[in-house]
N, C-alpha and C. Protein backbone atom coordinates (compact mmCIF):
# COMPACT_ATOMS: atom_id res chain seq x y z
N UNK A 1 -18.56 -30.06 -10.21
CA UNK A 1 -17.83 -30.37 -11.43
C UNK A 1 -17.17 -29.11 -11.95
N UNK A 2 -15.51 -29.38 -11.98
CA UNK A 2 -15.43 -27.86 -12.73
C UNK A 2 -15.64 -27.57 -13.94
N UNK A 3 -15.56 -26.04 -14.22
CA UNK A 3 -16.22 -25.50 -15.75
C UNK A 3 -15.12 -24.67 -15.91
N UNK A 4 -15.17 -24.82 -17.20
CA UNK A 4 -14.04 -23.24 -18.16
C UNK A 4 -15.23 -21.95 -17.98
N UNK A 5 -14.83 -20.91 -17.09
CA UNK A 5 -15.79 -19.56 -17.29
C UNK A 5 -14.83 -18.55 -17.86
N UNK A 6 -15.10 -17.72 -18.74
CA UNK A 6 -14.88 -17.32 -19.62
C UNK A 6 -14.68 -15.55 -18.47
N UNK A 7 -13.79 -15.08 -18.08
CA UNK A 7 -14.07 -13.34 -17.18
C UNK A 7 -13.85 -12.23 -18.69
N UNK A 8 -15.00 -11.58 -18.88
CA UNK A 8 -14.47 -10.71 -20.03
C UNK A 8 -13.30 -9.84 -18.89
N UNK A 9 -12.12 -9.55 -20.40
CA UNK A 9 -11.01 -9.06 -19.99
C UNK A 9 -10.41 -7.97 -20.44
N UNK A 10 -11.08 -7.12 -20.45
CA UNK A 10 -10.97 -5.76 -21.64
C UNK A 10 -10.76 -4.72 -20.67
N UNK A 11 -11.16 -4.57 -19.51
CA UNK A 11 -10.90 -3.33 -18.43
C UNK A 11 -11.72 -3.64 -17.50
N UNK A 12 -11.17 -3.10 -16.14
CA UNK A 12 -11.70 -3.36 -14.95
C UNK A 12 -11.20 -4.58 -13.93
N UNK A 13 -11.86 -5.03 -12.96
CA UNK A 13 -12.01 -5.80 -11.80
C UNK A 13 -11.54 -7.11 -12.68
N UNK A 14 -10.58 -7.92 -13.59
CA UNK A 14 -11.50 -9.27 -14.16
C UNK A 14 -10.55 -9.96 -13.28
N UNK A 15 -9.24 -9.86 -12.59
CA UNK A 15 -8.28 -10.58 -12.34
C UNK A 15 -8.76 -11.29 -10.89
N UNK A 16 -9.77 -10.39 -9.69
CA UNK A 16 -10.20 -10.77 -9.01
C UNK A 16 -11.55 -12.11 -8.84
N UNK A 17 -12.06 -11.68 -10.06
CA UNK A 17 -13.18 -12.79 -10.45
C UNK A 17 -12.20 -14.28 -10.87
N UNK A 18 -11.41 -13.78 -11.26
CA UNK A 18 -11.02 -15.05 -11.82
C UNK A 18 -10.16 -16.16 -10.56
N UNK A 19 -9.43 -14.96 -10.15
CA UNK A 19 -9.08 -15.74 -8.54
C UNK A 19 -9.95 -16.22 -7.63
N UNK A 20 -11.27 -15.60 -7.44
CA UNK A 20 -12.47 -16.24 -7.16
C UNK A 20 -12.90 -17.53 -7.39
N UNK A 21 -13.00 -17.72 -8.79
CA UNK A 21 -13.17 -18.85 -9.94
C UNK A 21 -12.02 -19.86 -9.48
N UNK A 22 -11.14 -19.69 -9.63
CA UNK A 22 -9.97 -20.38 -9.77
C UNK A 22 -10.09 -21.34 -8.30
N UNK A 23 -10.59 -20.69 -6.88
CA UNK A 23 -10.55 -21.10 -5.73
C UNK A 23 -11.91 -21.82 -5.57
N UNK A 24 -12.98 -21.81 -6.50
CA UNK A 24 -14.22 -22.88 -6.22
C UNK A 24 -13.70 -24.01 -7.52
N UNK A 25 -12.81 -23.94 -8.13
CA UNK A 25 -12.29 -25.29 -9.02
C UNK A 25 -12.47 -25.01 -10.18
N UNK A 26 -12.61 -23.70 -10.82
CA UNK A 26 -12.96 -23.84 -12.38
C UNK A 26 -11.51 -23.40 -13.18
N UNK A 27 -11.29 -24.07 -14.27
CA UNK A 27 -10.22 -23.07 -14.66
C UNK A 27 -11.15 -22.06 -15.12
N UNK A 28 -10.27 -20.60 -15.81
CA UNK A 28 -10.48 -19.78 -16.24
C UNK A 28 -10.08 -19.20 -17.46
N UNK A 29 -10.76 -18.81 -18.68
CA UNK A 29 -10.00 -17.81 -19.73
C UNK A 29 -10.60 -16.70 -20.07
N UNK A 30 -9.14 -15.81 -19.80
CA UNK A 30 -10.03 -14.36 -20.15
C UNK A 30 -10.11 -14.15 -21.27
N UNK A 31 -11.21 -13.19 -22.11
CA UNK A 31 -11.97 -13.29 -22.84
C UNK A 31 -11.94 -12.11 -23.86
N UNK A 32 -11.43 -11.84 -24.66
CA UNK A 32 -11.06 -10.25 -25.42
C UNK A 32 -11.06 -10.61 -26.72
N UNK A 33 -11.58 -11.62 -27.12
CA UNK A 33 -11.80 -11.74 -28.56
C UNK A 33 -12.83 -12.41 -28.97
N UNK A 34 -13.47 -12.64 -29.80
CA UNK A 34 -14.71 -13.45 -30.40
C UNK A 34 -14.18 -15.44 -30.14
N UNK A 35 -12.72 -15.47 -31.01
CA UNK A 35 -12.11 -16.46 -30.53
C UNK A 35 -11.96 -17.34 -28.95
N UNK A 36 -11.82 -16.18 -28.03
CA UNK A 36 -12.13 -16.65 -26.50
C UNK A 36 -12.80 -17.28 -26.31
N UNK A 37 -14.41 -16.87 -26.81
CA UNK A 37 -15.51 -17.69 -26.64
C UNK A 37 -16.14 -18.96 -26.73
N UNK A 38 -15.03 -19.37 -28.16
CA UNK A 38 -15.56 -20.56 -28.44
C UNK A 38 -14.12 -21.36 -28.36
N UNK A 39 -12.99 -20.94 -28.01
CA UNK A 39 -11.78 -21.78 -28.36
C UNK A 39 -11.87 -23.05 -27.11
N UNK A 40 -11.10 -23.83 -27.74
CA UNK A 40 -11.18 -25.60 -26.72
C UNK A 40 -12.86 -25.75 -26.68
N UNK A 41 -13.87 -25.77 -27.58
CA UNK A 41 -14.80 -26.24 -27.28
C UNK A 41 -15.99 -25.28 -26.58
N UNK A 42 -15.38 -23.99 -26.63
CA UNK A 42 -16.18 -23.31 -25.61
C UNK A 42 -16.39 -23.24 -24.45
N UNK A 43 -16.98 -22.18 -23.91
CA UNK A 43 -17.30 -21.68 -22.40
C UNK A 43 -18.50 -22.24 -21.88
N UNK A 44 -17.97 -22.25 -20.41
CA UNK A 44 -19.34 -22.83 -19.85
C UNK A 44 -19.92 -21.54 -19.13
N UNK A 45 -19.26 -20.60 -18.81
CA UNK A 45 -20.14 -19.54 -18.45
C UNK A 45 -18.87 -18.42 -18.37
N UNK A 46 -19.70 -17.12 -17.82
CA UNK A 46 -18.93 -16.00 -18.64
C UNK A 46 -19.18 -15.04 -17.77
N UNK A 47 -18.64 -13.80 -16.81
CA UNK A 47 -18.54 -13.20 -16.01
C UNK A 47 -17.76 -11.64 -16.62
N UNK A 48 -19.38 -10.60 -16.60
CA UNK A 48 -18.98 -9.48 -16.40
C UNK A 48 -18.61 -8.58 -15.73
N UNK A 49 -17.29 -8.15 -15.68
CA UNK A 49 -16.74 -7.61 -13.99
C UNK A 49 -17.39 -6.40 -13.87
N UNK A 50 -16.95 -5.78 -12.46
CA UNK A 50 -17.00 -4.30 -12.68
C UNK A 50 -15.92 -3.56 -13.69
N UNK A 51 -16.38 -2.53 -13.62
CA UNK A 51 -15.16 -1.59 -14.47
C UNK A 51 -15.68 0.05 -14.66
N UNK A 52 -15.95 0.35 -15.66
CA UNK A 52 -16.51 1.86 -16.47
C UNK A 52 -17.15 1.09 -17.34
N UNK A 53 -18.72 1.37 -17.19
CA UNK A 53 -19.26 0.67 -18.22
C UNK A 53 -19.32 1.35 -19.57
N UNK A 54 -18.84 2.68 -19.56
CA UNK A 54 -19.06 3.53 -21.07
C UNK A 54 -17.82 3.00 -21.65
N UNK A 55 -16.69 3.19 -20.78
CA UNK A 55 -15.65 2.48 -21.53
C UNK A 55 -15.29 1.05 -21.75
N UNK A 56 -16.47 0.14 -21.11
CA UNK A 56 -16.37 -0.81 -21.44
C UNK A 56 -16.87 -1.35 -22.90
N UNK A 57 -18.11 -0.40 -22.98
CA UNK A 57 -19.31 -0.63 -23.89
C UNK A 57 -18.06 -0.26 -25.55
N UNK A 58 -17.30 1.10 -25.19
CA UNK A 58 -16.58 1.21 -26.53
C UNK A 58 -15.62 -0.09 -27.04
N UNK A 59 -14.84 -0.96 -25.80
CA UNK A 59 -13.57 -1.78 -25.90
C UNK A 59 -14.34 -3.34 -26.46
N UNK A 60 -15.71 -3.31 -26.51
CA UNK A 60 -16.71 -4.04 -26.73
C UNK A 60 -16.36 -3.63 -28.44
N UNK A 61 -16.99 -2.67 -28.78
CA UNK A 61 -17.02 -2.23 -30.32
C UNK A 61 -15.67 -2.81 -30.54
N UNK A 62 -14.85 -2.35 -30.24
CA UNK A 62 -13.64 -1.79 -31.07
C UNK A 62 -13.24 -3.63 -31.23
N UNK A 63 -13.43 -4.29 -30.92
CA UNK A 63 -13.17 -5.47 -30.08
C UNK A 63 -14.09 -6.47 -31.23
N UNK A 64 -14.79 -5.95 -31.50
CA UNK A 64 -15.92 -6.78 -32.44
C UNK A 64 -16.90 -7.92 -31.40
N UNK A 65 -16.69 -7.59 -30.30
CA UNK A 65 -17.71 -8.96 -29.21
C UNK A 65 -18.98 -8.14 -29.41
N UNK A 66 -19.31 -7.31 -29.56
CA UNK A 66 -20.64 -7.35 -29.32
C UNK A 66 -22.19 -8.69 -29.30
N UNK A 67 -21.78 -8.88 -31.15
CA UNK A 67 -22.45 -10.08 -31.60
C UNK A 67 -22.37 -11.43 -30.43
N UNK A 68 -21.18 -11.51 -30.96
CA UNK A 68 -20.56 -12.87 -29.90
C UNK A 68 -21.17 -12.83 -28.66
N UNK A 69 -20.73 -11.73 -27.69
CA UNK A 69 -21.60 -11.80 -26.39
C UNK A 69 -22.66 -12.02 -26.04
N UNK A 70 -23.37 -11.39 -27.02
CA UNK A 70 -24.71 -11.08 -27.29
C UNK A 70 -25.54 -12.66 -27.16
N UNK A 71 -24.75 -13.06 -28.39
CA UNK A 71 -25.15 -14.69 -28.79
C UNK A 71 -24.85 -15.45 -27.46
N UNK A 72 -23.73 -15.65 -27.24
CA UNK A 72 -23.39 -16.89 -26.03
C UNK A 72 -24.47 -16.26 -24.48
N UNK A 73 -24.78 -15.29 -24.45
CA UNK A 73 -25.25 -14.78 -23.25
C UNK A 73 -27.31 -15.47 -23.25
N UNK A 74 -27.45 -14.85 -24.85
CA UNK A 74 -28.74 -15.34 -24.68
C UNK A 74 -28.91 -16.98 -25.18
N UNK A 75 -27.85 -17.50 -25.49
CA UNK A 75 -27.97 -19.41 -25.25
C UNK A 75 -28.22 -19.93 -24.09
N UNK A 76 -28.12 -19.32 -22.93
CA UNK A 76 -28.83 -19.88 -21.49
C UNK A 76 -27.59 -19.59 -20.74
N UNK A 77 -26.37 -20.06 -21.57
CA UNK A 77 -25.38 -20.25 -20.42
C UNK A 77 -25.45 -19.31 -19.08
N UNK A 78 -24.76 -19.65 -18.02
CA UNK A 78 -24.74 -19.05 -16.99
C UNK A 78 -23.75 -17.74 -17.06
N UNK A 79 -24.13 -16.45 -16.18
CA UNK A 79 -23.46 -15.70 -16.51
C UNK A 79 -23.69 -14.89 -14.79
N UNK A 80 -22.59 -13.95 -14.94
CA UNK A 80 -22.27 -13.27 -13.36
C UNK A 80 -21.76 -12.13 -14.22
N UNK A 81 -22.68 -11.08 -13.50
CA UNK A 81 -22.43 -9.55 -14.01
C UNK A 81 -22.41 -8.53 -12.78
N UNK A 82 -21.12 -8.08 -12.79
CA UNK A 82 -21.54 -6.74 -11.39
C UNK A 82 -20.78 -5.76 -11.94
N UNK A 83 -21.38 -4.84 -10.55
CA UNK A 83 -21.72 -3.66 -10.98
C UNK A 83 -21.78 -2.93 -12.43
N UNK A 84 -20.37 -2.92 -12.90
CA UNK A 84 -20.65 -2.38 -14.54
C UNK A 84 -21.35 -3.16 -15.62
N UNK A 85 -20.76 -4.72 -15.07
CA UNK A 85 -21.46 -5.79 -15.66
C UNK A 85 -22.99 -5.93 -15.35
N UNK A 86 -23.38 -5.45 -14.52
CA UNK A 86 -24.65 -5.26 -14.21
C UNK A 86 -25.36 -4.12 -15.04
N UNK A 87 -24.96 -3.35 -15.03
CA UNK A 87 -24.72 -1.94 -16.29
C UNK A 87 -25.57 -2.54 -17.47
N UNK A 88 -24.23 -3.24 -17.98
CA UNK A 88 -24.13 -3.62 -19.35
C UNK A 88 -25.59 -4.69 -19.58
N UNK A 89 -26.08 -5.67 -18.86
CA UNK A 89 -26.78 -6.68 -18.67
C UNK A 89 -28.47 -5.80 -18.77
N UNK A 90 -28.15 -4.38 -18.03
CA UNK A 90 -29.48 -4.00 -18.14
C UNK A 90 -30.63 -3.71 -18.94
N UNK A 91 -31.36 -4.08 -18.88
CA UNK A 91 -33.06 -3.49 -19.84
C UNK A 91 -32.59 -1.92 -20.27
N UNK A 92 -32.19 -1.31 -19.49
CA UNK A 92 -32.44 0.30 -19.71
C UNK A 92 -31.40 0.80 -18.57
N UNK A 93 -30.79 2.21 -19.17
CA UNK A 93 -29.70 2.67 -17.81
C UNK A 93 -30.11 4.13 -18.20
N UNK A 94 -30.03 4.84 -16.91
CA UNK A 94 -29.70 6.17 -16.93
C UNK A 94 -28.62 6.93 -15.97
N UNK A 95 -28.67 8.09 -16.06
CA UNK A 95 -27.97 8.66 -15.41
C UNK A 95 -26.04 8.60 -15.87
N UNK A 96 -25.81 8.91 -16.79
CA UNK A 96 -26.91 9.21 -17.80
C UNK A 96 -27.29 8.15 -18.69
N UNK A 97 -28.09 7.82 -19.86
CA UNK A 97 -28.73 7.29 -20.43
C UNK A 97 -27.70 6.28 -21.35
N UNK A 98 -27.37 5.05 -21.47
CA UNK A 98 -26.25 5.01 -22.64
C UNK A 98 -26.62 3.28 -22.63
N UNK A 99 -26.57 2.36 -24.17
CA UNK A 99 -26.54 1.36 -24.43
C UNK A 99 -26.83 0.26 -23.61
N UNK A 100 -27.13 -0.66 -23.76
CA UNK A 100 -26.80 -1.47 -22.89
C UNK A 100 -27.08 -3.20 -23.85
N UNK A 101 -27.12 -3.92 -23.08
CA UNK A 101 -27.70 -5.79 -23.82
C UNK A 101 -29.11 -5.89 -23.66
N UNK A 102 -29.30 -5.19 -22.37
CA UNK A 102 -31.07 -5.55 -22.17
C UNK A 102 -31.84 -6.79 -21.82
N UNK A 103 -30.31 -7.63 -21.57
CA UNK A 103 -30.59 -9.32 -20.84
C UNK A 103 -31.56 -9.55 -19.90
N UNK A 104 -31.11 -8.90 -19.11
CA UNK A 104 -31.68 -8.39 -17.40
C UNK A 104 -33.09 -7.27 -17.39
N UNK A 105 -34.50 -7.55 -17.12
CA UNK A 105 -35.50 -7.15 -17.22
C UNK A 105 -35.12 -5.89 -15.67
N UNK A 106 -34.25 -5.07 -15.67
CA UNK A 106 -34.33 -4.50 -14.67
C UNK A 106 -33.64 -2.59 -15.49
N UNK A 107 -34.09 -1.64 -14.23
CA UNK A 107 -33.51 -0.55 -15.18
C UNK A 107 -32.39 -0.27 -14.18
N UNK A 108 -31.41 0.25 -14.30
CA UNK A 108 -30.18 1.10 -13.57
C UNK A 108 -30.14 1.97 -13.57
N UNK A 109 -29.85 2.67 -12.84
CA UNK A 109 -29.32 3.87 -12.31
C UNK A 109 -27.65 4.06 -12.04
N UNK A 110 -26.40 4.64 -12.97
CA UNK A 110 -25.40 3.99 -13.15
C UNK A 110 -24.66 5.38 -11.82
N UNK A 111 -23.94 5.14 -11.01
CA UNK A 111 -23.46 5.59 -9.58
C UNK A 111 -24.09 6.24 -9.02
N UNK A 112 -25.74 5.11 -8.82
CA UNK A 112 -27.01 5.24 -8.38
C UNK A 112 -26.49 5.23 -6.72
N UNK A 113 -25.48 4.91 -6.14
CA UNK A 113 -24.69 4.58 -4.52
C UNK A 113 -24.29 5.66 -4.37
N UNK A 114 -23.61 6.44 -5.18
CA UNK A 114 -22.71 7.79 -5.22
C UNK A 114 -21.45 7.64 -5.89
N UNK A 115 -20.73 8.29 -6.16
CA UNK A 115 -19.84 8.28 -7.37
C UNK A 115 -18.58 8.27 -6.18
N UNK A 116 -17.18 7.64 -7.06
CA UNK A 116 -15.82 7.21 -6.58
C UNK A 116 -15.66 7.79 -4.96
N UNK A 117 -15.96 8.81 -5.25
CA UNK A 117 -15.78 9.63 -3.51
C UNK A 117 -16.62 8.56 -1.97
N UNK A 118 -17.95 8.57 -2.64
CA UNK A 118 -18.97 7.64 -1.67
C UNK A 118 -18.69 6.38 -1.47
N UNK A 119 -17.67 5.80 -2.42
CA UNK A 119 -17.44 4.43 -1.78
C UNK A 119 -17.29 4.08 -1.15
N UNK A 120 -17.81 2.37 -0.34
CA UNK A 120 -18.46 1.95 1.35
C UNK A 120 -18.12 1.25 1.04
N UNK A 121 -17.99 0.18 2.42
CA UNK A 121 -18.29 -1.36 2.51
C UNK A 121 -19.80 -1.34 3.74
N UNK A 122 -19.79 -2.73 3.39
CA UNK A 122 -21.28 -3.26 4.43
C UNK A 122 -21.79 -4.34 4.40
N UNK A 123 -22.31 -4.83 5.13
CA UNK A 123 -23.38 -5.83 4.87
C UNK A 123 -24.67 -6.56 4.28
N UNK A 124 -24.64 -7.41 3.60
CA UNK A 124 -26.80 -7.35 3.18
C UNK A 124 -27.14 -7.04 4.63
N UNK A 125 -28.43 -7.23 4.24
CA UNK A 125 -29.60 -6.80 5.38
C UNK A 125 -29.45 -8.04 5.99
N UNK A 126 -29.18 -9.17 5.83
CA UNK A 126 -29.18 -10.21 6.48
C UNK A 126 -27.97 -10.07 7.02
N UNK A 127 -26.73 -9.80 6.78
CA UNK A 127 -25.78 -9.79 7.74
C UNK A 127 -24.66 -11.04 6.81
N UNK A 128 -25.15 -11.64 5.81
CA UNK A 128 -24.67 -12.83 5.42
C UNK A 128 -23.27 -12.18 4.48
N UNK A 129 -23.67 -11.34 3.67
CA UNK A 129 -22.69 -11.19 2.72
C UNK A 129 -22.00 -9.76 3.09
N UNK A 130 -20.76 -9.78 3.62
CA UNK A 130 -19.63 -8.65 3.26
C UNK A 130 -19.72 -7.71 1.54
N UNK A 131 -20.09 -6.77 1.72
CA UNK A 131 -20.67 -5.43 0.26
C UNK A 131 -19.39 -4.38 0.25
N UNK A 132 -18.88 -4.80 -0.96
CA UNK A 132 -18.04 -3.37 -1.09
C UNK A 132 -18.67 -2.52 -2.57
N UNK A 133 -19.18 -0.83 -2.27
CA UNK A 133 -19.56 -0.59 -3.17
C UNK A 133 -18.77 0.69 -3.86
N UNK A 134 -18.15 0.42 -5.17
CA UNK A 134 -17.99 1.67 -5.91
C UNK A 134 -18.20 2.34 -6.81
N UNK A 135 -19.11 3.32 -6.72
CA UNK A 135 -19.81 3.79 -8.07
C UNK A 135 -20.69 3.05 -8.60
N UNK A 136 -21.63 2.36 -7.94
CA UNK A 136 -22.20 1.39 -7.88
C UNK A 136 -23.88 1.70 -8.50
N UNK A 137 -24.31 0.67 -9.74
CA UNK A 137 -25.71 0.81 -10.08
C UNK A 137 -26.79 0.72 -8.79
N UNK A 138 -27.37 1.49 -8.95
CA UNK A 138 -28.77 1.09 -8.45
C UNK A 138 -29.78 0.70 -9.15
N UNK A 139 -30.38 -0.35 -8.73
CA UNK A 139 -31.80 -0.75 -8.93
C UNK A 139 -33.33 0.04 -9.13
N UNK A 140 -33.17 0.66 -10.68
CA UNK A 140 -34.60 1.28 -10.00
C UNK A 140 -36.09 1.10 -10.80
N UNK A 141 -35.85 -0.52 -11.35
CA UNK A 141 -37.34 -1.19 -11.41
C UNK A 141 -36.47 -2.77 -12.05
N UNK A 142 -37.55 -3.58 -11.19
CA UNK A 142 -37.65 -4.55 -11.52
C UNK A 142 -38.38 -5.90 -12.47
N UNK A 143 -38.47 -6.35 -13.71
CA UNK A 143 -39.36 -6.97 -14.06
C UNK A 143 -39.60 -8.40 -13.53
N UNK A 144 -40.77 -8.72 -13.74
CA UNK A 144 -41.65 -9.50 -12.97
C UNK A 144 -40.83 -10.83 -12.73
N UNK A 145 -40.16 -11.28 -14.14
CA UNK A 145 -39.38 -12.28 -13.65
C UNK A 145 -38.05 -12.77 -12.87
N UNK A 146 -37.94 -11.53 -12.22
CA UNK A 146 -36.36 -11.29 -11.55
C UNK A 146 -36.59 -11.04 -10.16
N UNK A 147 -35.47 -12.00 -9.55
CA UNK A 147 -35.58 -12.42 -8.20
C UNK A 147 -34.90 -12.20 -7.40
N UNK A 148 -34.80 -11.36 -6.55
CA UNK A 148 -34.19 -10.70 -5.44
C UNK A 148 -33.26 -11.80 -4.45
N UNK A 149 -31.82 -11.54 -4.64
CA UNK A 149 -31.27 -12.47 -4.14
C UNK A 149 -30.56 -11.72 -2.82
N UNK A 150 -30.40 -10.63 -2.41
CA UNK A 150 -29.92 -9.90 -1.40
C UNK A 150 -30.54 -8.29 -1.56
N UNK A 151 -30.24 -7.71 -0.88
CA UNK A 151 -30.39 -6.46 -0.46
C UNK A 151 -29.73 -5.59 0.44
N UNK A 152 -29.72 -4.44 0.37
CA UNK A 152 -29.06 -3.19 1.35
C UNK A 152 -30.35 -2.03 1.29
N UNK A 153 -30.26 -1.88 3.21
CA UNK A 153 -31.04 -0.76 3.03
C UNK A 153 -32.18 -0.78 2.96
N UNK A 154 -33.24 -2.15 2.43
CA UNK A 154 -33.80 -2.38 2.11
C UNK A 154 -34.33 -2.52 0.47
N UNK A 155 -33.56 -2.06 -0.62
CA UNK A 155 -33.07 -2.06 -1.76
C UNK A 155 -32.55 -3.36 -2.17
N UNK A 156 -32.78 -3.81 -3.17
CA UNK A 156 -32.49 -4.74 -3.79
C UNK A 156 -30.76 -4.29 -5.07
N UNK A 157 -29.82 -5.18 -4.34
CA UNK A 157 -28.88 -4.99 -4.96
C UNK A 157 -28.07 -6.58 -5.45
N UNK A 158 -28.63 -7.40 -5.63
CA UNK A 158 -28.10 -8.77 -6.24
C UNK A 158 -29.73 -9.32 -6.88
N UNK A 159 -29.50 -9.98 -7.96
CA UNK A 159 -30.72 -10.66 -8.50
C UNK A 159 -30.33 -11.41 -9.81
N UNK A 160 -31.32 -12.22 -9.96
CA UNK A 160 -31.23 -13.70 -10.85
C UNK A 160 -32.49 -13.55 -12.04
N UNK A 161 -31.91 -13.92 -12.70
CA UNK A 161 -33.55 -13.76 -13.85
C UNK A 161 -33.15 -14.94 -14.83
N UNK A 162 -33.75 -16.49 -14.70
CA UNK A 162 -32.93 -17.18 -15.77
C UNK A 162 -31.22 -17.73 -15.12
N UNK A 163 -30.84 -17.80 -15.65
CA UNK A 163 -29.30 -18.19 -15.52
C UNK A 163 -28.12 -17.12 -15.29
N UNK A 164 -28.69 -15.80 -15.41
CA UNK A 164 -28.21 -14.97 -15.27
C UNK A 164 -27.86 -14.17 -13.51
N UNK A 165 -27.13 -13.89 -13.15
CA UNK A 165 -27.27 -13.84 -11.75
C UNK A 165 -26.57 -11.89 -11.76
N UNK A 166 -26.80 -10.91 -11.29
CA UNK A 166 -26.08 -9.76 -11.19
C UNK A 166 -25.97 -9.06 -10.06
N UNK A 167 -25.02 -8.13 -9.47
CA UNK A 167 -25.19 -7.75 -8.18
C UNK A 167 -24.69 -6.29 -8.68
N UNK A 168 -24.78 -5.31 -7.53
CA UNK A 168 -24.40 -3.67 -7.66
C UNK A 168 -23.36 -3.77 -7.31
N UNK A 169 -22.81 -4.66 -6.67
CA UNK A 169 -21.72 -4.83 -5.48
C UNK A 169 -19.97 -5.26 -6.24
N UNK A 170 -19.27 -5.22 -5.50
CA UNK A 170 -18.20 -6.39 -6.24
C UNK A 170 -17.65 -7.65 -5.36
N UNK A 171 -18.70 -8.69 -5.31
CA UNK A 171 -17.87 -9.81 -4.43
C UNK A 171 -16.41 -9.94 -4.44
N UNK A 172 -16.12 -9.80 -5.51
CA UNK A 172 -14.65 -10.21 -5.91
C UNK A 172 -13.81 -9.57 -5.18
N UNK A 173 -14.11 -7.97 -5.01
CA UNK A 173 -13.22 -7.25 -4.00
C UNK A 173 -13.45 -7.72 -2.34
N UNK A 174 -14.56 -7.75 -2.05
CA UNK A 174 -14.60 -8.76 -0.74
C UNK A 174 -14.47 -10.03 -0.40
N UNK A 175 -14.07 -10.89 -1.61
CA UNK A 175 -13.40 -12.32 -0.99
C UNK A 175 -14.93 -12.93 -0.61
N UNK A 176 -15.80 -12.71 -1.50
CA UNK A 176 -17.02 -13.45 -1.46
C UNK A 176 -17.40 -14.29 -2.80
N UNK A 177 -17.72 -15.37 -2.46
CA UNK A 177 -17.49 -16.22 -3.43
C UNK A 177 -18.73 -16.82 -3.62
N UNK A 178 -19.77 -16.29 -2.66
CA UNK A 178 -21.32 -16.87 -3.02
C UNK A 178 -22.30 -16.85 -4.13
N UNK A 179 -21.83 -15.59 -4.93
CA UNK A 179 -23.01 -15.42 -6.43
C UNK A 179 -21.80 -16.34 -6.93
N UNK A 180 -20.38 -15.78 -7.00
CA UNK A 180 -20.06 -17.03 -8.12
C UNK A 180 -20.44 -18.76 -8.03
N UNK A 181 -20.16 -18.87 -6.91
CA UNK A 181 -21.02 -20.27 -6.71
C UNK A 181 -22.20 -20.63 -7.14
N UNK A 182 -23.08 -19.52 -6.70
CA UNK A 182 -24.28 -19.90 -7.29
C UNK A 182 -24.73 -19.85 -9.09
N UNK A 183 -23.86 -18.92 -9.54
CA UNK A 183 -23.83 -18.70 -10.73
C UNK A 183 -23.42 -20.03 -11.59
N UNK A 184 -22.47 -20.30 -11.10
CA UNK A 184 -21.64 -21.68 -11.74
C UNK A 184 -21.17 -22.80 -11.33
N UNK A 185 -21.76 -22.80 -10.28
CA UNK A 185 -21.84 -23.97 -9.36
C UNK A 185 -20.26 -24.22 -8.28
């Protein structure tokens, strides 16, 4: 059944998520105001791209979503967060140390992969999913209720807690369309 998902649209990766979206049947609206959220009835789910999460976290303020996000994220709806969006979603970040939602019972490590220079592509460990990584969080604790949905390396770099689904990775740049699926059917 398709859904309206909501790609925040403030900086970064969002144009690829949404072409993503757009090709499993959902429409899409991007999302840069408090109004986004709820206009036509509201969102059925809501997708944090990659980007710069410090500069995402300010375009957030300046923007007045904080609240708003905050709210629609912990109503259950479904949500897809990578890499920066994964950032933002986290319990706790370092490296260095800065804000976050705290949705996601997990801590980060923010270009925990290696910074712009180290960027790769690859495979999970299973071989299933094509990984492109840049500047990419790492994983470095997990709480009890969060569930390992892929890995690299042996590292856990995609996971689900609730309705919430996040990866280190950016499907969107590899033309992988499997967390969004699973995220939003």
């Amino acid at each position: 059944m398709a859904k309206t998902i909501g790609v925040l649209a403030l900086q970064g990766g969002f144009e690829a998520h949404a072409r993503i979206l757009r090709g499993l049947g959902h429409a899409v609206r991007e999302v840069r105001t408090a109004a986004d959220l709820t206009a036509d009835g509201g969102l059925d789910g809501l997708v944090f791209p990659g980007g710069e999460s410090s500069t995402m976290l300010k375009l957030i303020g300046f923007s007045d979503l904080w609240a708003p996000i905050d709210a629609f994220v912990r109503s259950g709806r479904p949500v897809l967060a990578t890499c920066a969006g994964m950032i933002l979603a986290a319990k706790a970040v370092a490296g260095p140390e800065q804000a976050s939602f705290g949705w996601l019972d997990v801590d980060v490590t923010r270009n925990g992969w290696g910074r712009q220079v180290h960027s790769f592509e690859a495979t999970t460990d299973d071989g299933a999913v094509r990984l492109v990584f840049i500047r990419a969080p790492r994983l470095t604790r997990l709480g009890d209720g969060v569930e390992v949905l892929h890995t690299f390396d042996g590292e856990p770099i995609a996971v689900r807690q609730g309705a919430l689904v996040a990866a280190s990775f950016h499907p969107e740049l590899a033309d992988e369309p499997a967390l969004h699926a699973l995220a939003f059917g």
